[in-house]
Protein backbone atom coordinates (compact mmCIF):
# COMPACT_ATOMS: atom_id res chain seq x y z
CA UNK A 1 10.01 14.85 43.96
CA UNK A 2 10.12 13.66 47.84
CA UNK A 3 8.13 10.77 47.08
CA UNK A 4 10.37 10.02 44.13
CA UNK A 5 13.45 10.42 46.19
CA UNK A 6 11.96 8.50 49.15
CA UNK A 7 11.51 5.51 46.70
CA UNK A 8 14.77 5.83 45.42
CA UNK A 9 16.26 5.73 48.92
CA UNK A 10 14.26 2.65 49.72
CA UNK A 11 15.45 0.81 46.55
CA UNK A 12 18.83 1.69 48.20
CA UNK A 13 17.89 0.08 51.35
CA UNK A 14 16.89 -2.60 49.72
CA UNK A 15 20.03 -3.64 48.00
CA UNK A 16 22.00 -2.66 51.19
CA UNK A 17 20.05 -5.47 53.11
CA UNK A 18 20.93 -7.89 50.20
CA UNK A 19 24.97 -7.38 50.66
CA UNK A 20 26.06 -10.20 53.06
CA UNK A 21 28.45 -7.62 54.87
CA UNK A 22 27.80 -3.96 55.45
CA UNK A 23 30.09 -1.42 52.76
CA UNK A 24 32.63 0.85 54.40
CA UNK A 25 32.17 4.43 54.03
CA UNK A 26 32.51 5.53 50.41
CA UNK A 27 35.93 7.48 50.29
CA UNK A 28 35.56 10.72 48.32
CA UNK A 29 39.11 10.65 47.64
CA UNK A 30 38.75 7.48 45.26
CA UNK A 31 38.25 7.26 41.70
CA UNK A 32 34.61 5.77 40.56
CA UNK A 33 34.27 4.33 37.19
CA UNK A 34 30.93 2.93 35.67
CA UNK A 35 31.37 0.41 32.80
CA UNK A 36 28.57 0.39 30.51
CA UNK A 37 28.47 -1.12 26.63
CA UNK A 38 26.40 -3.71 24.88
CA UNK A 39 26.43 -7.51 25.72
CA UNK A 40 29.58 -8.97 25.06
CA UNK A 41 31.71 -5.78 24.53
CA UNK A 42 34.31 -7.09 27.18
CA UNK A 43 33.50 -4.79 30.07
CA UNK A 44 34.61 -7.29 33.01
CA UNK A 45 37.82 -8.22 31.24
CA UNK A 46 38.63 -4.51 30.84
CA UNK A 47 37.41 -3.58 34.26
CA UNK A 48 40.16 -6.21 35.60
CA UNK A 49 42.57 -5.01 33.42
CA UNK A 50 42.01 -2.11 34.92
CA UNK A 51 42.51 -3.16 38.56
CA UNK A 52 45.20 -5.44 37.84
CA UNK A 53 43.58 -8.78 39.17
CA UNK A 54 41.22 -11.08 37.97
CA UNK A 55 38.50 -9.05 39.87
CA UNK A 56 35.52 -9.77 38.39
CA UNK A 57 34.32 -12.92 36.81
CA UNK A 58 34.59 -12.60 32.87
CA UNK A 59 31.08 -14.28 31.72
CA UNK A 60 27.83 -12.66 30.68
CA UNK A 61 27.02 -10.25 33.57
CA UNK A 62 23.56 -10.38 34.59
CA UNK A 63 23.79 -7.85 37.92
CA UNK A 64 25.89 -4.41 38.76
CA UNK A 65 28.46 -5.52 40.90
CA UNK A 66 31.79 -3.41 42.18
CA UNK A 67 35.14 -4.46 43.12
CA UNK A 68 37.91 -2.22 44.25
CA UNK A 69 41.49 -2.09 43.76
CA UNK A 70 44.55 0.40 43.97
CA UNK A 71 46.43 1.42 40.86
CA UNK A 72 49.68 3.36 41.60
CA UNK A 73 48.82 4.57 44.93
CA UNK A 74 45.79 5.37 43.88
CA UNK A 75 41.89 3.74 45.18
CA UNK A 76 39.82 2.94 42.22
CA UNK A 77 35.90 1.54 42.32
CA UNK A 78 34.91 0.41 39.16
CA UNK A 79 31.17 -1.16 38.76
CA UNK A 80 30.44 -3.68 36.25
CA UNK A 81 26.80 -3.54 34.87
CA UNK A 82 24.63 -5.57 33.00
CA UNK A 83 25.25 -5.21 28.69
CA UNK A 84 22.21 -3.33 27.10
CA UNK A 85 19.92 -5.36 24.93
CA UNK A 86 20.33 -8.19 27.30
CA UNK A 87 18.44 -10.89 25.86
CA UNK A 88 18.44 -12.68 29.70
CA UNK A 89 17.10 -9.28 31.63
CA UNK A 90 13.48 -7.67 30.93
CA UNK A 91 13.47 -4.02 30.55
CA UNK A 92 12.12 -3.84 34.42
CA UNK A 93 14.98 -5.93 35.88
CA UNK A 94 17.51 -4.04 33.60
CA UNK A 95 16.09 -0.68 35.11
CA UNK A 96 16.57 -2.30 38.73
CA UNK A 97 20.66 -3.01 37.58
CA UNK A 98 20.84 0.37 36.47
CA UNK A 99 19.43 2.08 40.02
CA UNK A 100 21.75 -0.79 41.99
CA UNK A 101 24.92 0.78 40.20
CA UNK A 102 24.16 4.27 41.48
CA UNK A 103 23.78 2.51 44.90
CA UNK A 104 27.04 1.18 44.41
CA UNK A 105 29.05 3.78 43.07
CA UNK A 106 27.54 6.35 45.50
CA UNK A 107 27.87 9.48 45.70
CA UNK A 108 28.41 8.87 42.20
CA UNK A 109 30.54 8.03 39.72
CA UNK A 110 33.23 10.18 38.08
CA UNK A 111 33.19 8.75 35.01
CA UNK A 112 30.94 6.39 32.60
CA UNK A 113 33.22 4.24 30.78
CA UNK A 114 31.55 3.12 27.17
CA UNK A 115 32.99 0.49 26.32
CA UNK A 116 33.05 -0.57 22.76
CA UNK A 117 34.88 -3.58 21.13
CA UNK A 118 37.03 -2.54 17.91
CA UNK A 119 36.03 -6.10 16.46
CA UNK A 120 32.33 -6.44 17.17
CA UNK A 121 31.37 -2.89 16.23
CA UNK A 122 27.99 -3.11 15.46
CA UNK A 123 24.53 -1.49 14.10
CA UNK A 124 22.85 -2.05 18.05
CA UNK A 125 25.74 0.05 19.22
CA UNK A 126 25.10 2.96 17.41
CA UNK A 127 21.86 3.00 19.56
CA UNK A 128 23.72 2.69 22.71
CA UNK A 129 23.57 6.24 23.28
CA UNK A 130 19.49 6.58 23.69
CA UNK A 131 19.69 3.66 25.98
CA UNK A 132 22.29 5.68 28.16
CA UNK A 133 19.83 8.91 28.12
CA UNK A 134 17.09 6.64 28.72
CA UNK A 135 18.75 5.19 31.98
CA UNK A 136 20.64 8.23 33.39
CA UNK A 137 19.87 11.05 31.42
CA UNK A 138 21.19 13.76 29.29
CA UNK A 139 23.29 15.03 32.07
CA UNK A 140 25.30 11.84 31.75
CA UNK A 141 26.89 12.72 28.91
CA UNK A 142 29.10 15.38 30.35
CA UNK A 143 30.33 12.54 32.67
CA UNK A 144 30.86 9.75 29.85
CA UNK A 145 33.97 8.54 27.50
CA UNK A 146 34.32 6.21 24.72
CA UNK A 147 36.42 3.21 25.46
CA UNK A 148 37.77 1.45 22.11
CA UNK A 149 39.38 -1.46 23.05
CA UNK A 150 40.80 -4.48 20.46
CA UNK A 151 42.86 -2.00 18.87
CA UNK A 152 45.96 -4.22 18.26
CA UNK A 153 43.62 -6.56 15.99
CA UNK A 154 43.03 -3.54 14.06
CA UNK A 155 45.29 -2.15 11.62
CA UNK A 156 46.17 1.71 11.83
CA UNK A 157 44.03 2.36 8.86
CA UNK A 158 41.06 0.18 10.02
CA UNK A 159 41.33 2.16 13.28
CA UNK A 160 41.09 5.74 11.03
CA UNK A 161 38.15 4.68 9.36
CA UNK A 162 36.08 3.34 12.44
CA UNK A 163 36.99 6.24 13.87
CA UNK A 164 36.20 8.78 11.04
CA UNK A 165 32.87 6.91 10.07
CA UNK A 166 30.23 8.74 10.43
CA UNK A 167 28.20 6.21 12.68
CA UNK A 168 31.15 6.13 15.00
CA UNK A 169 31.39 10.31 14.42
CA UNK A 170 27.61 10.67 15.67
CA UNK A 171 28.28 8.71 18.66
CA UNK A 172 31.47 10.69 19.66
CA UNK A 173 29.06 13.81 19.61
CA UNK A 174 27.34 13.05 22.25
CA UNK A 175 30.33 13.52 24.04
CA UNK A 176 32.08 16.12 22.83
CA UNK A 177 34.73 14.02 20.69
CA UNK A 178 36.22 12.30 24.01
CA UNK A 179 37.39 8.83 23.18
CA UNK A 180 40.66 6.69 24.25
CA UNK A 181 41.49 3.49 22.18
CA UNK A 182 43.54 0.47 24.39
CA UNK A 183 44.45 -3.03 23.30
CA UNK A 184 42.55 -6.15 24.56
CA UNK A 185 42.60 -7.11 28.57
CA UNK A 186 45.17 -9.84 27.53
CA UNK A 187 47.18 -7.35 25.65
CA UNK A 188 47.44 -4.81 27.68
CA UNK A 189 50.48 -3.67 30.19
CA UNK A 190 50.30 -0.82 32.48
CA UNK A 191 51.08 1.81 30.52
CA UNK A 192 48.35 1.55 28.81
CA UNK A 193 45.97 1.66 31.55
CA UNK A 194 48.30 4.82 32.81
CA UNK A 195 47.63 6.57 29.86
CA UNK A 196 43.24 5.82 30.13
CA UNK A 197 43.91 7.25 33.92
CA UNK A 198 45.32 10.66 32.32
CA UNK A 199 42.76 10.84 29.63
CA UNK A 200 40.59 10.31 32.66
CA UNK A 201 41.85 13.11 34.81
CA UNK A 202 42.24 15.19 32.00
CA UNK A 203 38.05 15.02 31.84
CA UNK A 204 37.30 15.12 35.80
CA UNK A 205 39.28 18.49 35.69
CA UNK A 206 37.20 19.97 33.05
CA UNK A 207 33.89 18.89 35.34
CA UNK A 208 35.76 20.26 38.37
CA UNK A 209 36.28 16.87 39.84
CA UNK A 210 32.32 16.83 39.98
CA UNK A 211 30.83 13.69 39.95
CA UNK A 212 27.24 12.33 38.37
CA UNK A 213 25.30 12.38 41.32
CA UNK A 214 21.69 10.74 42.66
CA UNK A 215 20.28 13.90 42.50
CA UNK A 216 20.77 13.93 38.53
CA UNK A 217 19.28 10.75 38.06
CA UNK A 218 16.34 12.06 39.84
CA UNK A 219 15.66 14.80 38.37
CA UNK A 220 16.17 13.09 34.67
CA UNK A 221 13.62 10.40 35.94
CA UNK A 222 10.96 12.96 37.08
CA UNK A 223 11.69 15.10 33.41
CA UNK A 224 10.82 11.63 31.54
CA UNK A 225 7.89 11.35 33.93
CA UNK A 226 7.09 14.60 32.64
CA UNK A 227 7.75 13.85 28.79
CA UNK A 228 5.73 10.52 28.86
CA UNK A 229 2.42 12.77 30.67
CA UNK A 230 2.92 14.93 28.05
CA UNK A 231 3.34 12.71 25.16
CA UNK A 232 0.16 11.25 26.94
CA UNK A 233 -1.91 14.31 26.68
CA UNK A 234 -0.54 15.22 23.05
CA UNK A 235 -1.79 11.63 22.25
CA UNK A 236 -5.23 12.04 23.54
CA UNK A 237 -5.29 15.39 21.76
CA UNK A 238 -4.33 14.05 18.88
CA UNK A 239 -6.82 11.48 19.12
CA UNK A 240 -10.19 13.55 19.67
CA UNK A 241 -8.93 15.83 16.81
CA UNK A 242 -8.43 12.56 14.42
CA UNK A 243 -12.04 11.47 15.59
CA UNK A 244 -13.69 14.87 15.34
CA UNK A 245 -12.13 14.77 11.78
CA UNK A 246 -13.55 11.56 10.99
CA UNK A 247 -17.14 12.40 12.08
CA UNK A 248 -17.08 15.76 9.89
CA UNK A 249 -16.08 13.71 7.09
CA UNK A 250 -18.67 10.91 7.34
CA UNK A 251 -21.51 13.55 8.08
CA UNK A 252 -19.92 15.53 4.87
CA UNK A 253 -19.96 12.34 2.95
CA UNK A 254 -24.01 11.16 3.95
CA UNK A 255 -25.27 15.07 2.83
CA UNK A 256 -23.67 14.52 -0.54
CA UNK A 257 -24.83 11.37 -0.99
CA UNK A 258 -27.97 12.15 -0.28
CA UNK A 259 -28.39 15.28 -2.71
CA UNK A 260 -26.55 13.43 -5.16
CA UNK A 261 -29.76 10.20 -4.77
CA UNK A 262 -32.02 13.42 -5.33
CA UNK A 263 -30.61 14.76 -7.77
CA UNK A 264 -29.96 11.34 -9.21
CA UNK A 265 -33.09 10.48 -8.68
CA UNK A 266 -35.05 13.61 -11.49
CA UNK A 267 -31.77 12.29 -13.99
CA UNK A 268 -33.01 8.98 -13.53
CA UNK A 269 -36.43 9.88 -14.95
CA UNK A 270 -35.24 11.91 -17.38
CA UNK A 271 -32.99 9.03 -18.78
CA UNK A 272 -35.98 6.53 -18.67
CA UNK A 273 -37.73 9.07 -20.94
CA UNK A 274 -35.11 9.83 -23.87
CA UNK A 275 -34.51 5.88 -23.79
CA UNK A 276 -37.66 5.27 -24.38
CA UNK A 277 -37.76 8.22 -27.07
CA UNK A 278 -34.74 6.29 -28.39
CA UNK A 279 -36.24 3.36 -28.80
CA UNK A 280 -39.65 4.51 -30.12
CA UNK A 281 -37.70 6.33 -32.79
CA UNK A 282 -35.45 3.28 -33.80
CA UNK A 283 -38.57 1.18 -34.08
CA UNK A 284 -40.44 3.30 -36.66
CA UNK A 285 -37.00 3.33 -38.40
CA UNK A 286 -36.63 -0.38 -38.23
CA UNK A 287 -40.44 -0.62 -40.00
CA UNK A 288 -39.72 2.06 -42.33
CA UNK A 289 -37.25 0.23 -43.50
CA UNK A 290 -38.56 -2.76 -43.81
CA UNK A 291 -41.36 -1.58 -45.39
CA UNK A 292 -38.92 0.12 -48.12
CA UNK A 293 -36.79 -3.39 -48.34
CA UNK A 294 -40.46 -5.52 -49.42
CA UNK A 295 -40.35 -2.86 -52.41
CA UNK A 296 -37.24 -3.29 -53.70
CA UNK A 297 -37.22 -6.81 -53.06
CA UNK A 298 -38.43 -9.95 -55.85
CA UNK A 299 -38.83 -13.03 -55.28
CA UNK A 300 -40.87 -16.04 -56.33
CA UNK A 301 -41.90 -16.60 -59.79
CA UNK A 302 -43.51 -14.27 -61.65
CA UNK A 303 -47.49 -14.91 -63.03
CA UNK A 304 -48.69 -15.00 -66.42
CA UNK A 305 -47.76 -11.81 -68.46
CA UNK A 306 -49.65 -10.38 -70.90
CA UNK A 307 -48.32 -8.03 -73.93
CA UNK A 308 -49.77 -5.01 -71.61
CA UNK A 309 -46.92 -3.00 -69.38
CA UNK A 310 -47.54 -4.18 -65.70
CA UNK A 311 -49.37 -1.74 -63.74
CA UNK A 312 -46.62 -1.40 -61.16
CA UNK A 313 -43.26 -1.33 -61.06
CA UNK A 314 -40.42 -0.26 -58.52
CA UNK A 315 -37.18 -1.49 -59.94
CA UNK A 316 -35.63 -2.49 -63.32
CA UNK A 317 -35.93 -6.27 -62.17
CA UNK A 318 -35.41 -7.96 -65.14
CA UNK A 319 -32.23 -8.35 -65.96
CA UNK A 320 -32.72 -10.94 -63.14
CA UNK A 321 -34.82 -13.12 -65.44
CA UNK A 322 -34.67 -15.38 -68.17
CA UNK A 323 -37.79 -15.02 -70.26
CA UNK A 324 -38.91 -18.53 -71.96
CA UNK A 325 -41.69 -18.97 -73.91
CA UNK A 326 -44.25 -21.57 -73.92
CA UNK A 327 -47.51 -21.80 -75.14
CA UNK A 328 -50.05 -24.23 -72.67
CA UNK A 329 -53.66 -24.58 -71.88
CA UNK A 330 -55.30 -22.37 -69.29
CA UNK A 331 -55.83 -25.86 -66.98
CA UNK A 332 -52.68 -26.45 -66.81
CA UNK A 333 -51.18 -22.94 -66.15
CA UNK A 334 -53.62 -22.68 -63.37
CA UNK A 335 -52.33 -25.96 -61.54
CA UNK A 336 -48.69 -24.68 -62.64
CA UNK A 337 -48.51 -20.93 -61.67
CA UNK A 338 -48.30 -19.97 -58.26
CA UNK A 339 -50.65 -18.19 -55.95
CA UNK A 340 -48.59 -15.63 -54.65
CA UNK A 341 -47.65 -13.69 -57.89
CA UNK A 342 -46.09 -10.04 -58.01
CA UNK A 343 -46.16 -7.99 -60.73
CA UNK A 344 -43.13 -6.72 -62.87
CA UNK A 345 -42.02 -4.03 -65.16
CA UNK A 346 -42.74 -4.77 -68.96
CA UNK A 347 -40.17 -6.00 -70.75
CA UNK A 348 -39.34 -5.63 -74.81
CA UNK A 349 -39.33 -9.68 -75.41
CA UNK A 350 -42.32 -10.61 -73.79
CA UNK A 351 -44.71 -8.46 -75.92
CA UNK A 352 -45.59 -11.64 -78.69
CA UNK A 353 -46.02 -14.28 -75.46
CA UNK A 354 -49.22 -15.61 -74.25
CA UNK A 355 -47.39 -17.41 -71.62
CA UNK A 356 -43.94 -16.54 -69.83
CA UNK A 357 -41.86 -18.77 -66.72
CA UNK A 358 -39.63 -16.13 -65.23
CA UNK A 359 -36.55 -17.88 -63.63
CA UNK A 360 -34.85 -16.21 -60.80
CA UNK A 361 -31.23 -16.85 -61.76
CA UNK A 362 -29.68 -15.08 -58.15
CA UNK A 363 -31.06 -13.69 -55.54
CA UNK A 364 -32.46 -9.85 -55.73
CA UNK A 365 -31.19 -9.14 -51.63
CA UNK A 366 -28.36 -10.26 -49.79
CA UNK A 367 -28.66 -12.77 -47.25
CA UNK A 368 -30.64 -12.66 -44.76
CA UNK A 369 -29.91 -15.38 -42.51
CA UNK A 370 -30.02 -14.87 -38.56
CA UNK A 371 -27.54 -15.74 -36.16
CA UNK A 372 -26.54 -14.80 -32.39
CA UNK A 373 -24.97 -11.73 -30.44
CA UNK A 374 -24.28 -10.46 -27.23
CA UNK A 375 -25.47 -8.36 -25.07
CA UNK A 376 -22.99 -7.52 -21.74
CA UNK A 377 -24.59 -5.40 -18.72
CA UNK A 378 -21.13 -3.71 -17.24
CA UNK A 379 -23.11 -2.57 -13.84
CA UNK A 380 -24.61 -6.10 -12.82
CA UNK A 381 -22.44 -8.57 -14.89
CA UNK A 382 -25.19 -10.02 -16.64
CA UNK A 383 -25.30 -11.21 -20.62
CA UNK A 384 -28.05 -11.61 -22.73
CA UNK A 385 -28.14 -13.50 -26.05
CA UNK A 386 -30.57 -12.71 -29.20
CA UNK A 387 -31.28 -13.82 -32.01
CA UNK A 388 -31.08 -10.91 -34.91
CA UNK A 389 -30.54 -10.01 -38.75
CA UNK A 390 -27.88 -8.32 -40.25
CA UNK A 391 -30.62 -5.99 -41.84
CA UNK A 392 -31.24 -5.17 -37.94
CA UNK A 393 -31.21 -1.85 -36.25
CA UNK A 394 -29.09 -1.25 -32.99
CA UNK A 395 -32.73 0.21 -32.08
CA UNK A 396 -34.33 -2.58 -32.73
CA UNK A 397 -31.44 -4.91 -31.17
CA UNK A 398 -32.16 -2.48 -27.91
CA UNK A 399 -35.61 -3.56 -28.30
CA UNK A 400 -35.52 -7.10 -28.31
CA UNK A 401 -32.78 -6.83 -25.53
CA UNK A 402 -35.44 -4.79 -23.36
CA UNK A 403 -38.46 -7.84 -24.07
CA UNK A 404 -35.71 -9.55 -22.27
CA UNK A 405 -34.54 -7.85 -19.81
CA UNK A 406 -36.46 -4.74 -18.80
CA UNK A 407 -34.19 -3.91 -16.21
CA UNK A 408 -31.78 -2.91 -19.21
CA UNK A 409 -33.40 0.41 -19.70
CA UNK A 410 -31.10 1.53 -17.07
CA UNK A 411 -28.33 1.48 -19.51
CA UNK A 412 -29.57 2.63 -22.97
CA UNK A 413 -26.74 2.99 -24.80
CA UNK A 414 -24.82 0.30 -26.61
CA UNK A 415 -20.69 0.15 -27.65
CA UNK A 416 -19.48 -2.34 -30.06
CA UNK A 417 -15.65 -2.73 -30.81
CA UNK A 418 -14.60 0.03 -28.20
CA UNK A 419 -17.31 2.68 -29.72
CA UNK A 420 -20.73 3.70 -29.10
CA UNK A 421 -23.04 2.70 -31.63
CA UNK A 422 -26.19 4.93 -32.99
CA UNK A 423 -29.60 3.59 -33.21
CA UNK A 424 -30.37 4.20 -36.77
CA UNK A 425 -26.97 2.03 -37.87
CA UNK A 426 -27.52 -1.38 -39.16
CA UNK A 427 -25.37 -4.85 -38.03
CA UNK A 428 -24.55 -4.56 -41.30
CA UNK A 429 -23.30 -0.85 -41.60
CA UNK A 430 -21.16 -2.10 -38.58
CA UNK A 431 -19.99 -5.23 -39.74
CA UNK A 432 -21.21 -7.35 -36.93
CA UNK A 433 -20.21 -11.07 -37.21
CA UNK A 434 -22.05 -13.96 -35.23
CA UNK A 435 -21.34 -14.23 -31.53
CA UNK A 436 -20.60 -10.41 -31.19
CA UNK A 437 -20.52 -8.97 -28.05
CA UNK A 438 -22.16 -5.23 -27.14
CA UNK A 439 -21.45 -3.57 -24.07
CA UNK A 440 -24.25 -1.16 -22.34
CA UNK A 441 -23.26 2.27 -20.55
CA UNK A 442 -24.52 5.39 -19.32
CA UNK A 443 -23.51 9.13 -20.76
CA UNK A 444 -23.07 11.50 -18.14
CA UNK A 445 -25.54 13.91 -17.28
CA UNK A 446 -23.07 16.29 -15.18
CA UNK A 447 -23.54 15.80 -11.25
């Protein structure tokens, strides 16, 4: 605290040295008023209202000055400072104004004057109050009163509701309610600045006549010394907990990823196995089935017939024929017939031929022409295109897909319109038209 004090008395020295004559004595007796408000609230003009003489110079005040006057017998200092959220002054050379006008109004000053403009009432203002504990402390609002001024350009209701807003209502908190209202420097006569004066006496005698003093300020400047080593601390705190956090997180997150590759790594093979189970299974199927189709399937034209029954037969197939009868030599039904002849069940009107052309009039099977689908690999983006039948298998579609692509046995399971698909269902069961699209995925196994 002595160093702090020590620099505080040579930033006094230092703006002594700057004044171009030496200051009198400070009289105790006098009244010491410190203007603060925001740029442009009209603290110079009211200050000289004040005094009663074009004191101070009414433009944007850059540096705490003071000027002194006498009001009805009476010595008043008033010191004009800088407005807050000076857009001319960095924070440090605001905070050098702010130490100069405790210099000036020392021992202190009775009273802060806050000087707010009825007419330019704004949202900055509102903040006015942390810059005021920022400067001088908590302390300083015990010493401080709201000065409306304007207040004849303001009707009586306007006034009300500035006053009973609640912005205006949280400032006045602060400081316990006291407020006095005046009209502009222009507009205003003595007895208006007789009546601040009371409202200002009225105040000093509830303090005692005390007076804001250096060794406030001090004291508020070493308890935000304080505050900011603390935040400090809580910060770093904070910090190594945050980071300590982080590390048990990312070590948590590398053990379950790697039980989760070792566990996915048994699942994997136990995939690859049913899949290719799956696929084993769909392929018998598939030649089952064809196997069953050749059976029940005619085609080409039937050879010679004689009146015996045929010695095989698997379907009544001849309602698909239109027996003719001919009678020719056994050269030319040689060079006629063809090679690849099947035989068919015996039928009634063929029993008195020696020589029968059976005409397929339609065909025995539905058509079996090929065309294209798709097949889409959700996990790598890739598509593969075959070539199938309707009579297909999805096992057998897997199949060909897999002669492909073998990397596809990762994903063994194929969805087609928004469903999964089984591997014993046809393309045709499922109504699958050319340039179809199936999608791969993966069941899950549980975790």
């Amino acid at each position: 605290m002595y160093s702090r004090r020590k620099s505080l008395e040579d930033i006094f020295r230092k703006f002594s040295s700057e004044q171009s004559e030496p200051n009198e004595a400070p009289d105790l007796n006098e009244l010491r008023l410190m203007l603060l408000g925001v740029t442009g609230a009209g603290k110079s003009p009211t200050a000289n209202a004040i005094l009663g003489q074009e004191a101070f110079t009414e433009s944007r005040t850059r540096a705490s000055e003071e000027q002194r006057g006498r009001v009805e017998n009476r010595n008043i200092s008033i010191i004009d400072t800088p407005g807050f959220f000076n857009t001319h002054l960095t924070d440090e050379e605001m905070k050098k104004q702010m130490i100069k006008s405790l210099y000036l109004s020392d021992p202190g000053p009775h009273v802060f004057l806050l000087v707010i403009n009825l007419e330019t009432f704004r949202e900055e203002q509102r903040n006015i109050v942390e810059k005021i504990q920022e400067n001088f402390g908590e302390k300083a609002f015990l010493f401080t009163m709201v000065l409306f001024i304007g207040r004849e350009k303001v009707s009586r209701r306007e006034f009300n509701q500035i006053i009973k807003s609640e912005a205006t209502q949280k400032i006045l908190n602060y400081f316990e309610g006291r407020f006095h209202a005046m009209n502009s420097s222009n507009e205003c006569g003595l007895n208006q600045i007789m009546k601040l004066l009371k409202s200002i006496d009225k105040m000093m005698k509830k303090n005692k006549g005390q007076n804001y003093s250096n060794e406030i300020y001090l004291k508020n400047q070493r308890k935000l010394k304080e505050h900011k080593r603390s935040l400090k601390k809580d910060d770093k705190r904070l910090n190594q907990e945050e980071d300590r956090m982080k590390q048990e997180q990312v070590r948590k997150g590398q053990e379950e990823k790697d039980a989760w590759k070792q566990k996915e790594g048994i699942n994997q093979e136990e995939i690859k196995n049913k899949i290719k189970e799956k696929i084993i299974k769909a392929d018998n199927e598939r030649k089952q089935e064809d196997e069953n189709k050749k059976k029940t399937e005619v085609s080409l034209t039937a050879n010679t017939i004689l009146d015996k029954e045929a010695t095989t037969a698997y379907a009544p197939v001849a309602q698909y024929f239109h027996p003719k009868s001919e009678v020719c030599g056994l050269r030319q039904c040689v060079q006629r017939d063809p090679k690849d002849t099947v035989p068919v069940p015996y039928y009634e009107p063929f029993k008195d031929t020696t020589h029968t052309v059976c005409c397929i009039q339609r065909s025995f099977a539905s058509s079996l022409k090929r065309f294209s689908v798709s097949v889409f690999n959700g996990s790598n983006g890739i598509k593969v295109s075959v070539t199938v039948c309707r009579t297909d298998t999805i096992g057998k579609l897997q199949q060909t897909v897999l002669q492909l692509r073998p990397d596809f046995i990762e994903c063994g399971n194929l969805a087609y319109n928004g469903k999964p698909v089984q591997l014993h269902q046809t393309l045709s069961e499922l109504q699958v038209k050319p340039g179809a699209v199936f999608i791969t995925y993966q069941k899950c196994h549980g975790v």
